[in-house]
PDB file of N, CA and C in Angstrom:
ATOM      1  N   UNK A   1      72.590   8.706 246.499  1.00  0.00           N
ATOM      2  CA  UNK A   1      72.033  10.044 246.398  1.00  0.00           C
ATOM      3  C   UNK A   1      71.048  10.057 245.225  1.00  0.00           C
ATOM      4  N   UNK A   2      70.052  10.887 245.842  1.00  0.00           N
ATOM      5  CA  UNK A   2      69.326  10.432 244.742  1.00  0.00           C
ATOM      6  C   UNK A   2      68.987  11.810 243.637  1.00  0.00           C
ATOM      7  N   UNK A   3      68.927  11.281 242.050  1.00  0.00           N
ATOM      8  CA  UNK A   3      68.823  12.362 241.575  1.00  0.00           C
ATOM      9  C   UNK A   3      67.757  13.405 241.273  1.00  0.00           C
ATOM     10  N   UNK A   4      68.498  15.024 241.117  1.00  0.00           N
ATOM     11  CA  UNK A   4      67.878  15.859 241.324  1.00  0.00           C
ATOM     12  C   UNK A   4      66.974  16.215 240.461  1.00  0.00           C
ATOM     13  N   UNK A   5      65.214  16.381 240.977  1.00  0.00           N
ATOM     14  CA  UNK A   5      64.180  16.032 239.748  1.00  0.00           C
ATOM     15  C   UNK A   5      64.349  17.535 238.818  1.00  0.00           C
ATOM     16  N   UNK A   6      63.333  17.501 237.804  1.00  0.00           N
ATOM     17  CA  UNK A   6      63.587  19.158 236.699  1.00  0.00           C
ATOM     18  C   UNK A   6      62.497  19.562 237.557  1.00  0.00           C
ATOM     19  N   UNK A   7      62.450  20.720 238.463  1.00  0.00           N
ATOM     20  CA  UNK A   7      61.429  21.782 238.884  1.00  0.00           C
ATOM     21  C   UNK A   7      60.011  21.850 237.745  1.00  0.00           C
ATOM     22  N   UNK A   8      59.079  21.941 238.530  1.00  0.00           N
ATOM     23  CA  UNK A   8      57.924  22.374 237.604  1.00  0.00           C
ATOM     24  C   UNK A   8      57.939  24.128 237.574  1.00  0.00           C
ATOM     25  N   UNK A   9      58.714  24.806 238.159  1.00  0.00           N
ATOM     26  CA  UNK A   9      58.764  25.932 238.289  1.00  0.00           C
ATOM     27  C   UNK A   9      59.984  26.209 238.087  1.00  0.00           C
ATOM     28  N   UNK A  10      60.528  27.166 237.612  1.00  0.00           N
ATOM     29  CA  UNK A  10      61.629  27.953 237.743  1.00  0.00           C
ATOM     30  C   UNK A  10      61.892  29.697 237.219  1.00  0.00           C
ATOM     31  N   UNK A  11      62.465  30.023 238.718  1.00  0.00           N
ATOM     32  CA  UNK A  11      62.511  31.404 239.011  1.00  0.00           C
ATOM     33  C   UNK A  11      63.612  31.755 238.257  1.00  0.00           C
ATOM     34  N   UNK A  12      63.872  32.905 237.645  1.00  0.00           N
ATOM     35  CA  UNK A  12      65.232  33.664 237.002  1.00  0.00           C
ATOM     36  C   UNK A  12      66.221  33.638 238.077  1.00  0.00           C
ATOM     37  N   UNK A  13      66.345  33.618 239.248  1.00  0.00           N
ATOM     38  CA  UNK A  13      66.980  34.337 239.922  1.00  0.00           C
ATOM     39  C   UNK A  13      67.360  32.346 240.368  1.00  0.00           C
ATOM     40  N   UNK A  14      66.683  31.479 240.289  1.00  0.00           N
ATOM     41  CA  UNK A  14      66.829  29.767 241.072  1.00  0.00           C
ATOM     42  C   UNK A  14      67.758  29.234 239.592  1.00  0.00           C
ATOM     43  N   UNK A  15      67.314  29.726 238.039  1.00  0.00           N
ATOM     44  CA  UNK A  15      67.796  29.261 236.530  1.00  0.00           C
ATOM     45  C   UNK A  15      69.282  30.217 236.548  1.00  0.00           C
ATOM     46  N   UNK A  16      69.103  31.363 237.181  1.00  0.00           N
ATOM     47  CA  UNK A  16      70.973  31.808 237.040  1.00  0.00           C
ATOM     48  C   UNK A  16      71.593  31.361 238.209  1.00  0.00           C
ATOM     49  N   UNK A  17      71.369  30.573 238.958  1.00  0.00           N
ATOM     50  CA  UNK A  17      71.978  30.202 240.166  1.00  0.00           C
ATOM     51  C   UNK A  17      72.257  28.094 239.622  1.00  0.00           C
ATOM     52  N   UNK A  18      71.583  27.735 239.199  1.00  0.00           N
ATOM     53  CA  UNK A  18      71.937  26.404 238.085  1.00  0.00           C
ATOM     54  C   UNK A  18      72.726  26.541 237.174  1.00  0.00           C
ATOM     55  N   UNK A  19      72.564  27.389 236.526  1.00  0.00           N
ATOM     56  CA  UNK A  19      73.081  27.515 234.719  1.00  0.00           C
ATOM     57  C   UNK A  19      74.890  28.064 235.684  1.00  0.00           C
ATOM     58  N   UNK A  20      74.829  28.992 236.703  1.00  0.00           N
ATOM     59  CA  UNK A  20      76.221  29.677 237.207  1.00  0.00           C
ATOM     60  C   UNK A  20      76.666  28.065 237.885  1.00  0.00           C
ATOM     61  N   UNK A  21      76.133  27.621 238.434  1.00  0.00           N
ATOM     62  CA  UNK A  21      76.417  26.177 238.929  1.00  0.00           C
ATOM     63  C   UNK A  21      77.194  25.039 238.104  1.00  0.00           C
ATOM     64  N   UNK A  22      76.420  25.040 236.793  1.00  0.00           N
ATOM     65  CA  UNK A  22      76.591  24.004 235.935  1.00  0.00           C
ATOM     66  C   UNK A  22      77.836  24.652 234.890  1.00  0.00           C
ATOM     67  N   UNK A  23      77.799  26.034 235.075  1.00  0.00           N
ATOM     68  CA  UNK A  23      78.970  26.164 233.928  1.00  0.00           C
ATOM     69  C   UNK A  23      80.010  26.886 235.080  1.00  0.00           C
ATOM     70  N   UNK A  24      80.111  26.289 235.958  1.00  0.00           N
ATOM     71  CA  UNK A  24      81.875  26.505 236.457  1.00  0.00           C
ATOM     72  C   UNK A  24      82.474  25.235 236.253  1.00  0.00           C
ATOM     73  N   UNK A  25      81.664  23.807 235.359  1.00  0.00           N
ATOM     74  CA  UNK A  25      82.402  22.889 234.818  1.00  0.00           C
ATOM     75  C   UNK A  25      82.320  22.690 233.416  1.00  0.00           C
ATOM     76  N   UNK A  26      83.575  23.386 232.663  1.00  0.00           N
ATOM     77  CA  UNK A  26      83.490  23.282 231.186  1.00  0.00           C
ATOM     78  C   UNK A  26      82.620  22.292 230.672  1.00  0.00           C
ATOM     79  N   UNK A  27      83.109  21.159 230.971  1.00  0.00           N
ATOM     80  CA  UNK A  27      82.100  19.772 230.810  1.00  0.00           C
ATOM     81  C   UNK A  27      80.931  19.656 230.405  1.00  0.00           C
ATOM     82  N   UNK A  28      80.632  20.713 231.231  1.00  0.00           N
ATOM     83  CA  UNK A  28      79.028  20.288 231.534  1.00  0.00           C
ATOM     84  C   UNK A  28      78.084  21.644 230.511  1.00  0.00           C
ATOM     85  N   UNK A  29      79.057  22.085 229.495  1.00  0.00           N
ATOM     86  CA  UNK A  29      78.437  23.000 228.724  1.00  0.00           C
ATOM     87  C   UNK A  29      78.614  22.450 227.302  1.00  0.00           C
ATOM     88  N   UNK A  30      77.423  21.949 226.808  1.00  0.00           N
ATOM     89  CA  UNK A  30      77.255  21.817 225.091  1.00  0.00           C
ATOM     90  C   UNK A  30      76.945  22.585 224.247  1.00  0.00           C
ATOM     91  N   UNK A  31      77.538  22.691 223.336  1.00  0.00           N
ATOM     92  CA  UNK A  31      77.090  23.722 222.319  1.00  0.00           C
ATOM     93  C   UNK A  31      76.720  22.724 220.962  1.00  0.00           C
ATOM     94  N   UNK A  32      75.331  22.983 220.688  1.00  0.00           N
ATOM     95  CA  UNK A  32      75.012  22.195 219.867  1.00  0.00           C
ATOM     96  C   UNK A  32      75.206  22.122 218.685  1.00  0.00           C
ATOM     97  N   UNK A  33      75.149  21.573 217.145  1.00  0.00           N
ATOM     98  CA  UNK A  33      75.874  22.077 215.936  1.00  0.00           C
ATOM     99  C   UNK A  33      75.862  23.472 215.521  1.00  0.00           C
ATOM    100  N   UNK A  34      74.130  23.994 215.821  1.00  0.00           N
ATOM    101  CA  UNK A  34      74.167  25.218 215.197  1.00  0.00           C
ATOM    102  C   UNK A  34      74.366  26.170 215.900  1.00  0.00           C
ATOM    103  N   UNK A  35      75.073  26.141 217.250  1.00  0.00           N
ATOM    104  CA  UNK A  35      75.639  27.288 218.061  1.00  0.00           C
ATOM    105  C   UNK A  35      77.402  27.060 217.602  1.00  0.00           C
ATOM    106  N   UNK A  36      77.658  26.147 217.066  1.00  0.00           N
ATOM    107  CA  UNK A  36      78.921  26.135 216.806  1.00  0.00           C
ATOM    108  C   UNK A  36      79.189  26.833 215.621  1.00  0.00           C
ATOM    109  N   UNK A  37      78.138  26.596 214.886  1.00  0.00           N
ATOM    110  CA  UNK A  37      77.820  27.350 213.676  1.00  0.00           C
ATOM    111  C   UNK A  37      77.958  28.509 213.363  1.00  0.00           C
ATOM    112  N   UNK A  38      77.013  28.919 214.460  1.00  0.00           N
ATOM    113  CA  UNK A  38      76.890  30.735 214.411  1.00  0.00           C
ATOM    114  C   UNK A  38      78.056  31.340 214.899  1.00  0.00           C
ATOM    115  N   UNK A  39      78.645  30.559 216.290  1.00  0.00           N
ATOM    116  CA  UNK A  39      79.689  30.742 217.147  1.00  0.00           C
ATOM    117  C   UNK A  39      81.007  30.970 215.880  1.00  0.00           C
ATOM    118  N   UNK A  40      81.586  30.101 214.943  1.00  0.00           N
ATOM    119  CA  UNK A  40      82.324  30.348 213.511  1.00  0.00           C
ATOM    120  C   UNK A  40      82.017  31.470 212.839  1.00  0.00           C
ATOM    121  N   UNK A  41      80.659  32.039 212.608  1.00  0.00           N
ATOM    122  CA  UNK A  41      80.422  33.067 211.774  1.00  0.00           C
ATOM    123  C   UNK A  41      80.746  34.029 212.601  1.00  0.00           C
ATOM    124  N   UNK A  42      80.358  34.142 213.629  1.00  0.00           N
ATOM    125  CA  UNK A  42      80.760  35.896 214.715  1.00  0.00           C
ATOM    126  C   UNK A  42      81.701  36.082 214.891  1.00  0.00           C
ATOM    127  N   UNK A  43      82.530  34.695 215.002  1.00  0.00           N
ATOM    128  CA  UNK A  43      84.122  35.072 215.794  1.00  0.00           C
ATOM    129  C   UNK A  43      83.700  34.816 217.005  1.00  0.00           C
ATOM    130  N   UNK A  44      82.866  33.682 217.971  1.00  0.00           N
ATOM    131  CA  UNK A  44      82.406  34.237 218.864  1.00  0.00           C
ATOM    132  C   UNK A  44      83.344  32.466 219.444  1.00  0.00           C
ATOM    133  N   UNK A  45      84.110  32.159 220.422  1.00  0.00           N
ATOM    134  CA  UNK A  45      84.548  31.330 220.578  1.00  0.00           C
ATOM    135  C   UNK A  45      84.387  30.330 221.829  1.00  0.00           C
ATOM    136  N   UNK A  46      84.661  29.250 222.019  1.00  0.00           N
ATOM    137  CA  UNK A  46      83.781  28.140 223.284  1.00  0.00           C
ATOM    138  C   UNK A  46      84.313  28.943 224.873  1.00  0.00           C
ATOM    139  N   UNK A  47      85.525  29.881 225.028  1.00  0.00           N
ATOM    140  CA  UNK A  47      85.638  30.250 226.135  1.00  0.00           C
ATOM    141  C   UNK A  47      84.662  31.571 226.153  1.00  0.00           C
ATOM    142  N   UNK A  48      84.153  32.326 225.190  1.00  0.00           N
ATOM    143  CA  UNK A  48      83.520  33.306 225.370  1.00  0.00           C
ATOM    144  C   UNK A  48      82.199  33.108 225.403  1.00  0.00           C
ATOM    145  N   UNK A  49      81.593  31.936 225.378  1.00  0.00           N
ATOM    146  CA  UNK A  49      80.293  31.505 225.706  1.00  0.00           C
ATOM    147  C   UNK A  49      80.472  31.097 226.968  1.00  0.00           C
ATOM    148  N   UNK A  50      81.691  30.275 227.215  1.00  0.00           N
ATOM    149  CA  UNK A  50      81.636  30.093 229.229  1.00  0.00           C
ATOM    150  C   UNK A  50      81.568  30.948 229.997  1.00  0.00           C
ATOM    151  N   UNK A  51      82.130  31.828 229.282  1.00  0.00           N
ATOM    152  CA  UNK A  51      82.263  33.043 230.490  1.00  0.00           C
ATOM    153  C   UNK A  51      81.081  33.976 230.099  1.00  0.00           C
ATOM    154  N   UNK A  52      80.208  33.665 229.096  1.00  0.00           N
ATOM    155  CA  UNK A  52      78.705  34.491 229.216  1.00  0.00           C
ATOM    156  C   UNK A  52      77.830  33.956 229.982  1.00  0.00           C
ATOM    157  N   UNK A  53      78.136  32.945 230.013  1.00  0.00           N
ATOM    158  CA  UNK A  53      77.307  31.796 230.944  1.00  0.00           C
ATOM    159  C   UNK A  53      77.578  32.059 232.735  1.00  0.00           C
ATOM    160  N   UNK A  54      79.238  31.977 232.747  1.00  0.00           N
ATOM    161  CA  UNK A  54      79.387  32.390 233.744  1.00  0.00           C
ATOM    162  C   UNK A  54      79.258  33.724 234.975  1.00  0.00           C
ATOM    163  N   UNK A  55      79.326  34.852 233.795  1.00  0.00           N
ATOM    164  CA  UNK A  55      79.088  36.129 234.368  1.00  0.00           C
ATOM    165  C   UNK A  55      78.405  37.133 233.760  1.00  0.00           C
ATOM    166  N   UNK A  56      77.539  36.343 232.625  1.00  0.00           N
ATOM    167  CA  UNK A  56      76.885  37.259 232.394  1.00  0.00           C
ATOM    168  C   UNK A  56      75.493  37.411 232.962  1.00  0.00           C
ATOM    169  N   UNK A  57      74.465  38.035 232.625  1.00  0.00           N
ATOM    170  CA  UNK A  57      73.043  38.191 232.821  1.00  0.00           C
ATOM    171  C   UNK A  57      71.696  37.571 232.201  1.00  0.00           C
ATOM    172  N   UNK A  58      70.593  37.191 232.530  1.00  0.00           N
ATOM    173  CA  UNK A  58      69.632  36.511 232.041  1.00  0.00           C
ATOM    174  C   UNK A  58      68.977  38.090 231.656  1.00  0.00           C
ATOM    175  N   UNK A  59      68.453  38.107 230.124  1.00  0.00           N
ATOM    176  CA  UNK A  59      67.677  39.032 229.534  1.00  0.00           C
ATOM    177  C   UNK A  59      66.328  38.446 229.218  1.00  0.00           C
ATOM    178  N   UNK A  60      66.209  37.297 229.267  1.00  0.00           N
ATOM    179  CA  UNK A  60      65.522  36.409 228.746  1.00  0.00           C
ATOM    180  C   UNK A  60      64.960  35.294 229.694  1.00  0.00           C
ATOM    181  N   UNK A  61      63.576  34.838 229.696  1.00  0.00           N
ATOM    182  CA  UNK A  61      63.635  33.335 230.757  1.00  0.00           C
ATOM    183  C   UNK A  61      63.576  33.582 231.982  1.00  0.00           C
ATOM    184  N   UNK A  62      63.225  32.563 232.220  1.00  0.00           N
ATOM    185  CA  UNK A  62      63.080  31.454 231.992  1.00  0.00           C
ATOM    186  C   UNK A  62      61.641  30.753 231.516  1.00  0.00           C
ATOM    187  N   UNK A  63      61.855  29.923 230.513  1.00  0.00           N
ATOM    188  CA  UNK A  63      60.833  29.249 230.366  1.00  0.00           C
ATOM    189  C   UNK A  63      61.054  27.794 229.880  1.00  0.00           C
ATOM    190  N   UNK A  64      59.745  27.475 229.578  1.00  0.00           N
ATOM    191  CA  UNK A  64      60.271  25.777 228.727  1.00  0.00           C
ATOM    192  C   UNK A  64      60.281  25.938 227.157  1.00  0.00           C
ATOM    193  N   UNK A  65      61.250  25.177 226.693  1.00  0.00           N
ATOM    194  CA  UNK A  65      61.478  25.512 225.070  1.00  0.00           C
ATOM    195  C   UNK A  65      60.411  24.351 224.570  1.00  0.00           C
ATOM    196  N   UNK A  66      59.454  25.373 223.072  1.00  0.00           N
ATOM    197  CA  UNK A  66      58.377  24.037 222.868  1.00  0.00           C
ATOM    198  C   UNK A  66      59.058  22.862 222.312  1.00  0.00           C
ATOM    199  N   UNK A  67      59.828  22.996 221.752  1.00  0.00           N
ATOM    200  CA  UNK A  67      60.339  21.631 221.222  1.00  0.00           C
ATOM    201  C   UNK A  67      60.976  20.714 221.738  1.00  0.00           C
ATOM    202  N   UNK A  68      61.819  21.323 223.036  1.00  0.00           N
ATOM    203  CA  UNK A  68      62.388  20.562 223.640  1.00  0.00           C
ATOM    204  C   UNK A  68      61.698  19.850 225.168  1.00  0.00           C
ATOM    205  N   UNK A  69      61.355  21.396 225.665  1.00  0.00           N
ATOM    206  CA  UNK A  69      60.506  20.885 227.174  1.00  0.00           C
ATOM    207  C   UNK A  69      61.842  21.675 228.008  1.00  0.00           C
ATOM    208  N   UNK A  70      62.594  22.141 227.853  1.00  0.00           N
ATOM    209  CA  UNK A  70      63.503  21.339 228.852  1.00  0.00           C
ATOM    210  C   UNK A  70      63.938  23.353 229.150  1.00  0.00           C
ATOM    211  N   UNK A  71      64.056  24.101 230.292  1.00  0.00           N
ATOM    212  CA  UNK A  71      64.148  25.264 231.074  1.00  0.00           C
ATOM    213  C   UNK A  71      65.308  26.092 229.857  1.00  0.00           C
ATOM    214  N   UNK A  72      64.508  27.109 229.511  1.00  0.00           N
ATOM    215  CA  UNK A  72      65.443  27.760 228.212  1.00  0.00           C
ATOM    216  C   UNK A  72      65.790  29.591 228.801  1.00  0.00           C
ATOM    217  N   UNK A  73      66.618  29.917 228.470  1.00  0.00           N
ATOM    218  CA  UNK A  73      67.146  31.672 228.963  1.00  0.00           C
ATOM    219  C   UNK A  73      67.825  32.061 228.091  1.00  0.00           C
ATOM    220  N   UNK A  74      68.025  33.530 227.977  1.00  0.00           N
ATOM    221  CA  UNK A  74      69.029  34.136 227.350  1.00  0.00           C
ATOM    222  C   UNK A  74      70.045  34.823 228.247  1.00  0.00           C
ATOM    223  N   UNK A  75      71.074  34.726 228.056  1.00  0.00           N
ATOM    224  CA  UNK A  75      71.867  35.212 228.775  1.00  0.00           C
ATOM    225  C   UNK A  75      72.963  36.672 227.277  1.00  0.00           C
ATOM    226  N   UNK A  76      73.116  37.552 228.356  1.00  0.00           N
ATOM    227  CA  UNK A  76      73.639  38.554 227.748  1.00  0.00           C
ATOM    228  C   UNK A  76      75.050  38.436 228.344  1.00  0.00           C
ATOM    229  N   UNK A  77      76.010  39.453 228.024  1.00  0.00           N
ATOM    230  CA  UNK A  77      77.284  39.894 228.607  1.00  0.00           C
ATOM    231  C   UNK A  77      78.231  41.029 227.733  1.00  0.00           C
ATOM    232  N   UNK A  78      78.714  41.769 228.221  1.00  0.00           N
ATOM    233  CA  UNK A  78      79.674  42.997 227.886  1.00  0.00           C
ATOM    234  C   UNK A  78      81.102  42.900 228.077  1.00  0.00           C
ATOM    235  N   UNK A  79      82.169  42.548 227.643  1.00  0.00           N
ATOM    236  CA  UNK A  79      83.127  42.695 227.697  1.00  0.00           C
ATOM    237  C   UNK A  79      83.933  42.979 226.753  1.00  0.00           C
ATOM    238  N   UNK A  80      85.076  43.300 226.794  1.00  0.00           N
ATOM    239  CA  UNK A  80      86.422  44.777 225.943  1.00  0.00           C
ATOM    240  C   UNK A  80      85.671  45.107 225.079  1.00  0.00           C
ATOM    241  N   UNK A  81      84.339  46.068 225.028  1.00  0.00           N
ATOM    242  CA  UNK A  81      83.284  46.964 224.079  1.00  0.00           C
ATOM    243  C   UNK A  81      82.231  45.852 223.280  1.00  0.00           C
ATOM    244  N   UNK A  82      82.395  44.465 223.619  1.00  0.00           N
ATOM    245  CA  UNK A  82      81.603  43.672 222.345  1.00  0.00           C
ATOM    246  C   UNK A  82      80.660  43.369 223.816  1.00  0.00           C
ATOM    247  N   UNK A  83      79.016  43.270 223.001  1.00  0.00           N
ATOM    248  CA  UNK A  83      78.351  42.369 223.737  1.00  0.00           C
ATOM    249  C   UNK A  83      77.994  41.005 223.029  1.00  0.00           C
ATOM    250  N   UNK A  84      77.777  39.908 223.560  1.00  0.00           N
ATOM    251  CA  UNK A  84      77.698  38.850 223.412  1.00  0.00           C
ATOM    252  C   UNK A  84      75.985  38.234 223.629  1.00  0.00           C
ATOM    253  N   UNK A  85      75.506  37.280 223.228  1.00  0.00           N
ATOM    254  CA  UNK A  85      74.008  36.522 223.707  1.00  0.00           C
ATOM    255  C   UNK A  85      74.448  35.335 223.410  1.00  0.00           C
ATOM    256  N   UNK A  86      73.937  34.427 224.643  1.00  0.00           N
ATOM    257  CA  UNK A  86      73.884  32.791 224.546  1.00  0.00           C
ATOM    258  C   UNK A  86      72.483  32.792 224.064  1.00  0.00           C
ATOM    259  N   UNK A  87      71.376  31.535 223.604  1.00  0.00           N
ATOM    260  CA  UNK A  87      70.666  30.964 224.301  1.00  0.00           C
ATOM    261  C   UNK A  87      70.881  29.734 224.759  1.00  0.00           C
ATOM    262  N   UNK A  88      70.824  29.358 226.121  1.00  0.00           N
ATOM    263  CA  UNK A  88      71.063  28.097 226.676  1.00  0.00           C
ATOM    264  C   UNK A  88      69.650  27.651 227.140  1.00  0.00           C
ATOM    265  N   UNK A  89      69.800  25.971 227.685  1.00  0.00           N
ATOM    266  CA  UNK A  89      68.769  25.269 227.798  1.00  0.00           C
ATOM    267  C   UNK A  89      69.573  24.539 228.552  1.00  0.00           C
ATOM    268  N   UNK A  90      68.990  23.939 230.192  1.00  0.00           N
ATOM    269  CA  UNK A  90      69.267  23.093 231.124  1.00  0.00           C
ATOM    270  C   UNK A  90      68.775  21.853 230.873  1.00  0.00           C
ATOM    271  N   UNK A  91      69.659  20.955 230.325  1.00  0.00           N
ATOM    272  CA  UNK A  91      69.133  19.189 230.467  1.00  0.00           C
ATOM    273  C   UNK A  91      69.676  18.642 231.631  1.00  0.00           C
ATOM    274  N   UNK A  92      67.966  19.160 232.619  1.00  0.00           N
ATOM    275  CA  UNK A  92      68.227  19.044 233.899  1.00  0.00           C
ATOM    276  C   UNK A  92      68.616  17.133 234.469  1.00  0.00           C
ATOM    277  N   UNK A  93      69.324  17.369 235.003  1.00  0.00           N
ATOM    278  CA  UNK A  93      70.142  17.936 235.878  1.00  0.00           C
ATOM    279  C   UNK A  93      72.017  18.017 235.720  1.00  0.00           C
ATOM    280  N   UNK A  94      72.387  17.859 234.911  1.00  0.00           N
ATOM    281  CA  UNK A  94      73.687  18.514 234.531  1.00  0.00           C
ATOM    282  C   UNK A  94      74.472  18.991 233.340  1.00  0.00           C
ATOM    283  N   UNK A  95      73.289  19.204 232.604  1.00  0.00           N
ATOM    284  CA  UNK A  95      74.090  19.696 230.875  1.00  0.00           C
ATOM    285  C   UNK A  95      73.890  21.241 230.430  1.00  0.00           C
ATOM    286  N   UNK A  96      74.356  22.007 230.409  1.00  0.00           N
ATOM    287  CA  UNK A  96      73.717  23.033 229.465  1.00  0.00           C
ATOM    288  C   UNK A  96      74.555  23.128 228.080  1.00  0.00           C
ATOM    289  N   UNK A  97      72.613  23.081 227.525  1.00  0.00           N
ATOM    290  CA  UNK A  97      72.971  22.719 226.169  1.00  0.00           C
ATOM    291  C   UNK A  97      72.454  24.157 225.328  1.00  0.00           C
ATOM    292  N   UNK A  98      73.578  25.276 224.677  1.00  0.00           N
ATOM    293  CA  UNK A  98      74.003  25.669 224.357  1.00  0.00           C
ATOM    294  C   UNK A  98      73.293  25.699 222.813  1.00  0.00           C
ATOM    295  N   UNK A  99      72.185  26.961 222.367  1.00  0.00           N
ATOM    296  CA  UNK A  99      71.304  26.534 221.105  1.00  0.00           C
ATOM    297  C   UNK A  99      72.030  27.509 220.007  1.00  0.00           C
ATOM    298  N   UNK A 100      71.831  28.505 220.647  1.00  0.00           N
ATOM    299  CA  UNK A 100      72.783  29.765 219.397  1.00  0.00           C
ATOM    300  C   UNK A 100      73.404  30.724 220.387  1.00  0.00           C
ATOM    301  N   UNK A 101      74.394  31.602 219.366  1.00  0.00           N
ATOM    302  CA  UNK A 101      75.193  32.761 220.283  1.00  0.00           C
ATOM    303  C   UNK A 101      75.457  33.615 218.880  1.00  0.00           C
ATOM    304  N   UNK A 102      75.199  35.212 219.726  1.00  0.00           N
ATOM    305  CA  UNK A 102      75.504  36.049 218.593  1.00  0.00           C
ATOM    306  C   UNK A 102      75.826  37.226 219.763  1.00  0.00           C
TER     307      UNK A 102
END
């Protein structure tokens, strides 16, 4: 099988249908030092970024991040009165890598 190339395009609606793809496997979600970082200062913890990932909303994105290249979004979410923000980044084709959360 052969692998799946990074789109020269990507639609909000094609980037929350990947990113919902890629994070129904814990695995496959990185959080990089300084989202772990921030993630310590908020109180904000690795299951409550999965599940922003998982059900929350794109406010943000899609685009390409300049430094990296690689399909970047923000994702929002609301739950028991707190809202939450990822920013994630797809290292296409199976990582999301996880930049800050507040």
């Amino acid at each position: 099988m052969a692998a799946e190339s990074d789109p020269t395009d990507l639609s909000r609606e094609a980037a929350l249908q990947k990113v919902r793809e890629l994070a129904s496997e814990s695995r496959n979600i990185v959080l990089i030092p300084h989202a772990r970082s921030r993630g310590a200062q908020r109180m904000i913890n690795r299951l409550m970024v999965e599940r922003c990932l998982q059900k929350g909303t794109i406010t943000e994105g899609s685009y390409r991040a300049l430094r990296t290249g690689y399909w970047r979004m923000t994702f929002s979410r609301r739950a028991a009165g707190e809202e939450m923000t990822c920013v994630v980044e797809i290292d296409w084709p199976d990582r999301l890598l996880v930049v800050t959360v507040y």
